[in-house]
Protein backbone atom coordinates (compact mmCIF):
# COMPACT_ATOMS: atom_id res chain seq x y z
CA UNK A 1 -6.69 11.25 11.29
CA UNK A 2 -5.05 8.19 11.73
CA UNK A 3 -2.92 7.25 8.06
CA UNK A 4 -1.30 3.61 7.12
CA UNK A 5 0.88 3.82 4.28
CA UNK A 6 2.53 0.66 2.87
CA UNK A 7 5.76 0.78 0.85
CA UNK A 8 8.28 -1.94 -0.10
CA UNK A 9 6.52 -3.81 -2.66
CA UNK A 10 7.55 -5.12 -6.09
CA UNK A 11 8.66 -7.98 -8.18
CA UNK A 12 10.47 -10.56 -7.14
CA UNK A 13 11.80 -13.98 -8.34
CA UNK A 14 11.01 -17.19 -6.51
CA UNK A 15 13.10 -17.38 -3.86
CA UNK A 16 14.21 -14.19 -3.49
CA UNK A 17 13.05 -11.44 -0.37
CA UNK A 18 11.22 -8.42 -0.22
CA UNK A 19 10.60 -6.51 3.17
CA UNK A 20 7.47 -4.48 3.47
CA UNK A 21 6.94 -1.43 5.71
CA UNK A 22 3.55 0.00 7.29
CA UNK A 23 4.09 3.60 8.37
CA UNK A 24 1.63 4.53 10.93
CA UNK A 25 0.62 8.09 11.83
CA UNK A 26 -2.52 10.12 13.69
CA UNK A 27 -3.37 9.49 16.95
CA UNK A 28 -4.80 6.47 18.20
CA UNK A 29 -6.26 5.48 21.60
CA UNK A 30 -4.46 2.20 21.91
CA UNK A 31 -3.50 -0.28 19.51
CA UNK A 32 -4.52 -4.28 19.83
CA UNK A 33 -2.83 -5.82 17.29
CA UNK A 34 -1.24 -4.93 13.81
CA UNK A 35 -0.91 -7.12 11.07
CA UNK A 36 -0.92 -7.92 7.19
CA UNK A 37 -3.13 -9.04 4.72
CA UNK A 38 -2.58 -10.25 1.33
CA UNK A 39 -5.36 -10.77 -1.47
CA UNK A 40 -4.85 -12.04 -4.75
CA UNK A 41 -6.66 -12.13 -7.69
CA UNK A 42 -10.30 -13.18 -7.31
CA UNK A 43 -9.49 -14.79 -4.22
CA UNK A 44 -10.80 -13.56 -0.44
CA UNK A 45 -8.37 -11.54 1.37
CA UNK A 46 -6.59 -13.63 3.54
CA UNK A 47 -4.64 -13.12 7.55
CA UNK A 48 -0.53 -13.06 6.58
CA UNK A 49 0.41 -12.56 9.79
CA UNK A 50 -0.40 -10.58 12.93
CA UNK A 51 1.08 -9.07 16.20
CA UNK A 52 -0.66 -8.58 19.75
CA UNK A 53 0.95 -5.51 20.92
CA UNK A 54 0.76 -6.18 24.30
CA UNK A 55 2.02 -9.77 24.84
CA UNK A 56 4.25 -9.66 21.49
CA UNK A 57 2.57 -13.16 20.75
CA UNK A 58 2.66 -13.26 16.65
CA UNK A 59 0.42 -15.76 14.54
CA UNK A 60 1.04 -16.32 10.94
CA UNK A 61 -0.70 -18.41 7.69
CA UNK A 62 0.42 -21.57 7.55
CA UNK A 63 1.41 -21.13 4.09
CA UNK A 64 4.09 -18.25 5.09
CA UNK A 65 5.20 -19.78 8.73
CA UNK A 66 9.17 -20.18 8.63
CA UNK A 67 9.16 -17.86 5.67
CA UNK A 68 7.91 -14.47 6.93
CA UNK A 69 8.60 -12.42 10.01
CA UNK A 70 6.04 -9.60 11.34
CA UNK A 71 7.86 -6.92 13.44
CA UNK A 72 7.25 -3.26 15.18
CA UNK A 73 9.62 -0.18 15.54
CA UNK A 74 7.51 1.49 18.13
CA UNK A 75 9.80 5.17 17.97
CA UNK A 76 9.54 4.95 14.27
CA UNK A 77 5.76 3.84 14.28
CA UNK A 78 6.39 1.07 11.72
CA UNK A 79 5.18 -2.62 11.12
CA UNK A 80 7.40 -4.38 8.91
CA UNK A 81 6.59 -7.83 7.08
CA UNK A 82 9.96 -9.59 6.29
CA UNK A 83 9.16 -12.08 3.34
CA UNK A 84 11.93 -14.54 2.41
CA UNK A 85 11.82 -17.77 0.06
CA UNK A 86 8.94 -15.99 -2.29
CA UNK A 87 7.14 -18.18 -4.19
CA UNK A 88 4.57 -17.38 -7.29
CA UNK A 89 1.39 -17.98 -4.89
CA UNK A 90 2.91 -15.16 -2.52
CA UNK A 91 2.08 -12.88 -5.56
CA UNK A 92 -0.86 -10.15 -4.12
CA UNK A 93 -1.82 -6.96 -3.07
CA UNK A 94 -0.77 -6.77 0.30
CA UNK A 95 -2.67 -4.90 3.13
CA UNK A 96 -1.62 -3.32 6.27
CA UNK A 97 -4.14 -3.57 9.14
CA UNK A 98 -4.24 -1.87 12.82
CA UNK A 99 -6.67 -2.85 15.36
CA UNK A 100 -7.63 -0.32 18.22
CA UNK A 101 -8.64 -1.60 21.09
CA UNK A 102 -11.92 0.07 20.63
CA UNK A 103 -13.39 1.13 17.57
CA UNK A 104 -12.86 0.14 13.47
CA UNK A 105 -10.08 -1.33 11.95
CA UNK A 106 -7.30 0.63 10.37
CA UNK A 107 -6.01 -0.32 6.51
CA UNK A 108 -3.74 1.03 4.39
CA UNK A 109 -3.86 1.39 0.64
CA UNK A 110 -2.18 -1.65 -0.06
CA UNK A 111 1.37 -2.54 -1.67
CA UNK A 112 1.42 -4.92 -4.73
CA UNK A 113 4.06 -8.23 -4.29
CA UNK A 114 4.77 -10.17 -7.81
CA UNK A 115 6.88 -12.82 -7.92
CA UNK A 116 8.29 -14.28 -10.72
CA UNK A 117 8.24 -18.48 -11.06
């Protein structure tokens, strides 16, 4: 059974950092991509950032580029989200995702970011 489990959240004041770690377990049958997700209240969940495994390429929101920083440990089978410069519309739930290269998506429980203005 293939587990995602987020830690690293918190609050925060604007400008400040918070790193967030994804620790990935179970057996899976080659991974695609990993990434995070962030929704905040009544709003859609929204792409933070992701990570093509194979070619290393990374892609990230507009609204976080220069400020974030998606990254693997393969031998500790973590995805970390690096978030510097906070600001108050950072503040969500935030959402760890794995994508096989066959079958469903993989999500975590999520890990709750406030920051302060």
């Amino acid at each position: 059974q293939v587990q995602l489990v987020e830690s690293g959240g918190g609050l925060v004041q604007s400008g400040g950092s918070l790193k967030l770690s994804c620790k990935v377990s179970g057996n899976i049958n080659g991974i695609n991509a990993v990434g995070w997700y962030r929704q905040a209240p009544e709003k859609a969940r929204e792409l933070v950032a992701s990570l093509i495994v194979t070619s290393g390429r990374r892609n990230y929101a507009d609204s976080v580029k220069g400020r974030f920083i998606i990254s693997r440990d393969n031998a500790e089978g973590t995805v970390y989200l690096q978030m510097n410069s906070l600001k108050a519309e950072d503040t969500a739930v935030y959402y760890c995702n794995l994508e096989p290269f066959y079958g469903i998506d993989y999500w975590g429980q999520g890990t709750q970011v406030t920051v302060s203005p």
